[in-house]
C-alpha atoms as a PDB file:
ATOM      1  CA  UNK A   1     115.160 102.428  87.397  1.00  0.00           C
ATOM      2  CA  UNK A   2     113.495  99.229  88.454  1.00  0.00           C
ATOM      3  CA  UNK A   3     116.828  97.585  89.941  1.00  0.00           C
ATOM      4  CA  UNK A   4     115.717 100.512  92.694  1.00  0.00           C
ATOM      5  CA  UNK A   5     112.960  99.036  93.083  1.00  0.00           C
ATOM      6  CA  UNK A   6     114.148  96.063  94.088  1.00  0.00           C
ATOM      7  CA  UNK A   7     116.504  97.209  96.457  1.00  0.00           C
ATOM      8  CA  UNK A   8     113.429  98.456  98.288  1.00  0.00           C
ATOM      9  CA  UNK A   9     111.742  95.280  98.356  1.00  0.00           C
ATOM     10  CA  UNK A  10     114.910  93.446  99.524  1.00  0.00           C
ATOM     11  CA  UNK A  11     115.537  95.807 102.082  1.00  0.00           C
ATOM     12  CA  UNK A  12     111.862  95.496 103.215  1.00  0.00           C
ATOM     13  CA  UNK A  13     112.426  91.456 103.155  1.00  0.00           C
ATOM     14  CA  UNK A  14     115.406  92.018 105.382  1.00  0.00           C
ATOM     15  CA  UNK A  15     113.407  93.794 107.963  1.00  0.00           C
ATOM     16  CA  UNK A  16     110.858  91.442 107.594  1.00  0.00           C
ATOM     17  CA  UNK A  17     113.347  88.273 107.905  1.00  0.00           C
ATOM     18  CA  UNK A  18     114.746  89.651 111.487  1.00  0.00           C
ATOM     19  CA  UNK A  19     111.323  90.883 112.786  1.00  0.00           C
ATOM     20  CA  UNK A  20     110.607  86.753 112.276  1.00  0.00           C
ATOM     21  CA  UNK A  21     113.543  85.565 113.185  1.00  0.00           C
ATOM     22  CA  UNK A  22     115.072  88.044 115.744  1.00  0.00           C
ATOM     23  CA  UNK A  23     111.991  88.963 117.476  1.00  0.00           C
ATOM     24  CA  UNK A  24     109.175  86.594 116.787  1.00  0.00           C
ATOM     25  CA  UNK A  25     111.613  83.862 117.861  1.00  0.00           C
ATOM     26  CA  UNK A  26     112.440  84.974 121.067  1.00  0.00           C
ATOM     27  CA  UNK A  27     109.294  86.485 122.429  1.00  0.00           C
ATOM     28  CA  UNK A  28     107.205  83.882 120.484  1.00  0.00           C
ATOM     29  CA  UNK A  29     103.518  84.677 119.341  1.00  0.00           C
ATOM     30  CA  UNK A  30     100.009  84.788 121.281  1.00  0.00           C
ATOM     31  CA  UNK A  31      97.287  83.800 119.381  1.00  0.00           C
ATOM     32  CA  UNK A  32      96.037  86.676 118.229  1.00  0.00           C
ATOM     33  CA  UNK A  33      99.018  87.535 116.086  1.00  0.00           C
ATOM     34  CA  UNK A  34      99.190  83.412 114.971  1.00  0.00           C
ATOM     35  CA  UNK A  35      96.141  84.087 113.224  1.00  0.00           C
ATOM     36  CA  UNK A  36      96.749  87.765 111.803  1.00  0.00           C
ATOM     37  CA  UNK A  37     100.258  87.633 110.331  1.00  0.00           C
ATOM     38  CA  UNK A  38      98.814  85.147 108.095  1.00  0.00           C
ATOM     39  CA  UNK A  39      96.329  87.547 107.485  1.00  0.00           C
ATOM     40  CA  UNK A  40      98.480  90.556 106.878  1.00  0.00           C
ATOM     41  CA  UNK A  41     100.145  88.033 104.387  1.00  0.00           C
ATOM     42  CA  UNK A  42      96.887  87.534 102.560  1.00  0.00           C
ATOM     43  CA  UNK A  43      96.283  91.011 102.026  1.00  0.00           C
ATOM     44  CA  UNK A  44      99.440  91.756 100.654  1.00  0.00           C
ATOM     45  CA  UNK A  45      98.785  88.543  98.063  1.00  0.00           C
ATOM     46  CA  UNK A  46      95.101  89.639  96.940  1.00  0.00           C
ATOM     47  CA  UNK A  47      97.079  92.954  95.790  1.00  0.00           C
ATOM     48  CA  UNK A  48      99.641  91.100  93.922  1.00  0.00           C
ATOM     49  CA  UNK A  49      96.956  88.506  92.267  1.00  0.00           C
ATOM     50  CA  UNK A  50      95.553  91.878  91.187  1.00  0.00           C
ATOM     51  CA  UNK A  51      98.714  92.896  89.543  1.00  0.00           C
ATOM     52  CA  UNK A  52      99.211  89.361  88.028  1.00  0.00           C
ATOM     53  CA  UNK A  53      95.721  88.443  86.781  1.00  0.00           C
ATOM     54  CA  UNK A  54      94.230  92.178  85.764  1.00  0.00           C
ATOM     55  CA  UNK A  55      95.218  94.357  83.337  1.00  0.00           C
ATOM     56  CA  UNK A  56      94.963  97.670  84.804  1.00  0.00           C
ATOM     57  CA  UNK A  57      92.273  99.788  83.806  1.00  0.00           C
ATOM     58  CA  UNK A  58      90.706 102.355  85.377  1.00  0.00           C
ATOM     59  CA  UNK A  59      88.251 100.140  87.324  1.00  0.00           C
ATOM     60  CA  UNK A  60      91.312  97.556  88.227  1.00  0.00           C
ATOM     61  CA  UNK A  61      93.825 100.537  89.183  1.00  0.00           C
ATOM     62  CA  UNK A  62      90.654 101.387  91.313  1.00  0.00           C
ATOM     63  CA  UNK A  63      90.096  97.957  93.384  1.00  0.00           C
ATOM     64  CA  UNK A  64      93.722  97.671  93.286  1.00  0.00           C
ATOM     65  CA  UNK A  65      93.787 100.879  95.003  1.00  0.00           C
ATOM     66  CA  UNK A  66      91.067 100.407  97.593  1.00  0.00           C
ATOM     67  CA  UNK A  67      93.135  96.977  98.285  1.00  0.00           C
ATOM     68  CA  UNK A  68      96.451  98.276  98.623  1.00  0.00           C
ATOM     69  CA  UNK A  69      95.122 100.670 101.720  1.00  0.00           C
ATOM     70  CA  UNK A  70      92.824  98.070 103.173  1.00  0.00           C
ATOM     71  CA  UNK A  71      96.392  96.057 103.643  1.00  0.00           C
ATOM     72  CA  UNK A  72      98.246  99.274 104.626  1.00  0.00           C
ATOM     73  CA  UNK A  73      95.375  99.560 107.690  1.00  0.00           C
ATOM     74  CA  UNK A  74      95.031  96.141 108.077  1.00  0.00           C
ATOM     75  CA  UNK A  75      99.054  95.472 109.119  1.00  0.00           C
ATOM     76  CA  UNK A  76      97.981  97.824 111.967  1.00  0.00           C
ATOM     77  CA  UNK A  77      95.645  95.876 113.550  1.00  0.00           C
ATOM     78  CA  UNK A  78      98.708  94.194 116.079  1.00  0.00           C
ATOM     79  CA  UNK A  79      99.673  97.206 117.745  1.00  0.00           C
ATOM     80  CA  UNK A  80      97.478  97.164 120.396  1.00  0.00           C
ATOM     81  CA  UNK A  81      99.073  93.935 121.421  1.00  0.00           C
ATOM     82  CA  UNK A  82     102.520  94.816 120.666  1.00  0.00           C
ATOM     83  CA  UNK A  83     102.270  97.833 122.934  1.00  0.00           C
ATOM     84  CA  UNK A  84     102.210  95.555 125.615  1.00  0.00           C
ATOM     85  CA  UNK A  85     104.552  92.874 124.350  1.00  0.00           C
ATOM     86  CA  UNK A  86     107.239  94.198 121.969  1.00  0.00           C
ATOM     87  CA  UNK A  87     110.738  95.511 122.699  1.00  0.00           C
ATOM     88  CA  UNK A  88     111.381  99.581 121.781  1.00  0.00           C
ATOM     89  CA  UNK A  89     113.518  97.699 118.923  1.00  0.00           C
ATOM     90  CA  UNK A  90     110.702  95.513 117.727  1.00  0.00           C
ATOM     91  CA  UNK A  91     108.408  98.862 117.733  1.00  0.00           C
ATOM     92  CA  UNK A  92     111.042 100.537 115.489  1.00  0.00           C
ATOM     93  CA  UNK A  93     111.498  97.875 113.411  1.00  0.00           C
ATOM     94  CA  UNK A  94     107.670  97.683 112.489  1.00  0.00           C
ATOM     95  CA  UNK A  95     107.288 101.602 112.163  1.00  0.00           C
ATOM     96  CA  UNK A  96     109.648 100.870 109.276  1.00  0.00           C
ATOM     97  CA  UNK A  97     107.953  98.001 107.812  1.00  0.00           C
ATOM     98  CA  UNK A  98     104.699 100.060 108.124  1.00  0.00           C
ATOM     99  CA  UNK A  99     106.880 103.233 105.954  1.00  0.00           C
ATOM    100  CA  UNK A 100     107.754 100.767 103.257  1.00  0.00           C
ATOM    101  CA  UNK A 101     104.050  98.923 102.812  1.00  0.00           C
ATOM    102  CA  UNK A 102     102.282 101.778 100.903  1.00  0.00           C
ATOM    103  CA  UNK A 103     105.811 102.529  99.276  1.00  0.00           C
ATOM    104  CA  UNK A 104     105.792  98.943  97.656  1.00  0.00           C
ATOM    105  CA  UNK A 105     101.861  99.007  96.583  1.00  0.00           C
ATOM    106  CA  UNK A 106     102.619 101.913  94.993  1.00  0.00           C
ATOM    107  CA  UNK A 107     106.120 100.720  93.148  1.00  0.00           C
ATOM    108  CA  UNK A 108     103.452  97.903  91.933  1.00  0.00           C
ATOM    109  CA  UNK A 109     101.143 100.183  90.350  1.00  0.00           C
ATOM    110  CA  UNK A 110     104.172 101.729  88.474  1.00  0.00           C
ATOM    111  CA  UNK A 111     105.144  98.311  87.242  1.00  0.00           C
ATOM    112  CA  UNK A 112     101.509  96.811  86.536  1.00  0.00           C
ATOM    113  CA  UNK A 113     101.063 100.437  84.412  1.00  0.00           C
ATOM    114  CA  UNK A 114     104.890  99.941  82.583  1.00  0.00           C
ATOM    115  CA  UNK A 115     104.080  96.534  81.915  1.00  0.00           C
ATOM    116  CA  UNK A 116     101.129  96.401  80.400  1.00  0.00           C
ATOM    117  CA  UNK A 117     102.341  99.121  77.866  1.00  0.00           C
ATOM    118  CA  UNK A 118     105.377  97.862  77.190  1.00  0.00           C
ATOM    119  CA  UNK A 119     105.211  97.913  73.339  1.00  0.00           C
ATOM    120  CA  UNK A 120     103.207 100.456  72.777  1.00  0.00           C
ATOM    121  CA  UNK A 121     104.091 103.129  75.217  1.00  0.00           C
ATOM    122  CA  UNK A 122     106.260 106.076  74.965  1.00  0.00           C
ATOM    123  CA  UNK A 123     107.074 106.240  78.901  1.00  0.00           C
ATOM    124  CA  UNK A 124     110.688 105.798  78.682  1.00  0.00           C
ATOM    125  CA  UNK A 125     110.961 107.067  82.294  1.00  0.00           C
ATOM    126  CA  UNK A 126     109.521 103.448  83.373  1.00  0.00           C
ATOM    127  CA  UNK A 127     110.649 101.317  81.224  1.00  0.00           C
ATOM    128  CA  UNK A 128     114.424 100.136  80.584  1.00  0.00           C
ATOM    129  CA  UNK A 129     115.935  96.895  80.577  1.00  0.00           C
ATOM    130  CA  UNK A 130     115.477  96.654  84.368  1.00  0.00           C
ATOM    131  CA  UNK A 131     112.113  96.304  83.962  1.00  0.00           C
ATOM    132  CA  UNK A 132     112.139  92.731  82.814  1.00  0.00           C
ATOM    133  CA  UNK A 133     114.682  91.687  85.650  1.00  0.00           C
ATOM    134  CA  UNK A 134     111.612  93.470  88.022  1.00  0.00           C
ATOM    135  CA  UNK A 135     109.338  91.495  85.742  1.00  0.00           C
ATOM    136  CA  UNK A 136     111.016  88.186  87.028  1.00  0.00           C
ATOM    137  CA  UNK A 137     112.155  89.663  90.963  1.00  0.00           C
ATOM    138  CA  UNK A 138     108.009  90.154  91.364  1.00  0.00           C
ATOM    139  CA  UNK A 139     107.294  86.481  90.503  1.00  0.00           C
ATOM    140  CA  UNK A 140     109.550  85.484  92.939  1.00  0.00           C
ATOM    141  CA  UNK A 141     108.290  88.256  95.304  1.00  0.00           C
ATOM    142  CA  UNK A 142     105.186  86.468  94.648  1.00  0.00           C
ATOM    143  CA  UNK A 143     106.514  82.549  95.240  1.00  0.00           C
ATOM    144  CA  UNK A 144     108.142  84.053  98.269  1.00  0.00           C
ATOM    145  CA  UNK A 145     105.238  85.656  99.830  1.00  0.00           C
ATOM    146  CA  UNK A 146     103.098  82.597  99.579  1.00  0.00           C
ATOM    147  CA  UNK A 147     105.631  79.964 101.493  1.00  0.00           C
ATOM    148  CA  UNK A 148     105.783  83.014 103.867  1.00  0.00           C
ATOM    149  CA  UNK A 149     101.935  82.663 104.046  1.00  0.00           C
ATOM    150  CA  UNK A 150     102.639  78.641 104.302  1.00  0.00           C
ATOM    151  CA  UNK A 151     105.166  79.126 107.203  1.00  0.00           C
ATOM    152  CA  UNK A 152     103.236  81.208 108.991  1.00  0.00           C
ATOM    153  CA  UNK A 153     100.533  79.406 109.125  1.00  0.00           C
ATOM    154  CA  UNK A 154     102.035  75.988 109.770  1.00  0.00           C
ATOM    155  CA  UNK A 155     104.600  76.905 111.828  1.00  0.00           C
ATOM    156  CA  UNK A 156     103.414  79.281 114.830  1.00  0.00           C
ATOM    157  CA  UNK A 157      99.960  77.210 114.330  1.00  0.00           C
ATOM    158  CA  UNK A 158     100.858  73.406 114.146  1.00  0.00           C
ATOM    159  CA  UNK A 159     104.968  73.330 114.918  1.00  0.00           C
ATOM    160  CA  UNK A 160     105.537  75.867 117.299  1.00  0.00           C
ATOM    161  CA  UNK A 161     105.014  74.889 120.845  1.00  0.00           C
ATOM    162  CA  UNK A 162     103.546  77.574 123.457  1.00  0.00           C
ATOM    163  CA  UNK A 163     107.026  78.730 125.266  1.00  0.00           C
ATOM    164  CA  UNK A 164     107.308  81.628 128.051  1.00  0.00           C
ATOM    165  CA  UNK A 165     108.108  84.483 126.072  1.00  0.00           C
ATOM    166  CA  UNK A 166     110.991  86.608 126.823  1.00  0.00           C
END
């Protein structure tokens, strides 16, 4: 069940990956979206710190909850600006990413609950052998969103130099 799972995160990475490099890349970034895909990528981390550090309880599934649609809203924020500076294909391609977002919180929860009860737990529905490969794809999910964080950040902040955009 989980290897599903991470077929949807990979396939939400992919999107992500040409979005960056396809688009980003060749219309380049105002400052506005410098500073808030770093944000967005923040957002997205506080949820899985939650996941990581918490066990979930009530309260946690709560604030985890409450998190989870703050970062679904928060992605958002850009579209004023991309109405006025984003290809029909760039549009698409973030109507997508903004389908998957609440899609992946909510694969989380699944996996936060099936982890935590591992041992003692009689859902067989979400827990198999895949779960421990998930286990190990969400700490990389994890490394991966952070040097994302890091690059953009660094990159469209400190390397990239202000070009016409396209």
């Amino acid at each position: 069940m989980w290897y599903i799972a991470i077929v949807i995160f990979l396939f939400h990475g992919l999107l992500f990956v040409i979005d960056e490099i396809y688009y980003h890349r060749n219309r380049g970034l105002g400052r506005w979206e410098r500073i808030g895909h770093p944000a967005d990528t923040i957002t997205v981390l506080v949820c899985y710190l939650v996941v990581l550090c918490l066990p979930p309880t009530h309260q946690n599934l709560v604030i985890y909850t409450l998190l989870a649609i703050f970062s679904c809203l928060f992605v958002t924020k850009d579209e004023f600006v991309h109405a006025k500076l984003c290809t029909l294909g760039e549009m698409w391609l973030h109507s997508v990413l903004f389908l998957l977002h609440p899609i992946l919180f909510t694969i989380l929860a699944f996996y936060w609950v099936a982890s935590s009860t591992e041992i003692h737990s009689n859902l067989q529905l979400l827990q198999d052998d895949s779960l421990r490969v998930f286990k190990l794809f969400f700490w990389g999910e994890v490394v991966l969103t952070f040097l994302n964080f890091l690059y953009q950040t660094i990159y469209w902040n400190f390397l990239w130099k202000d070009q016409p955009t396209k």
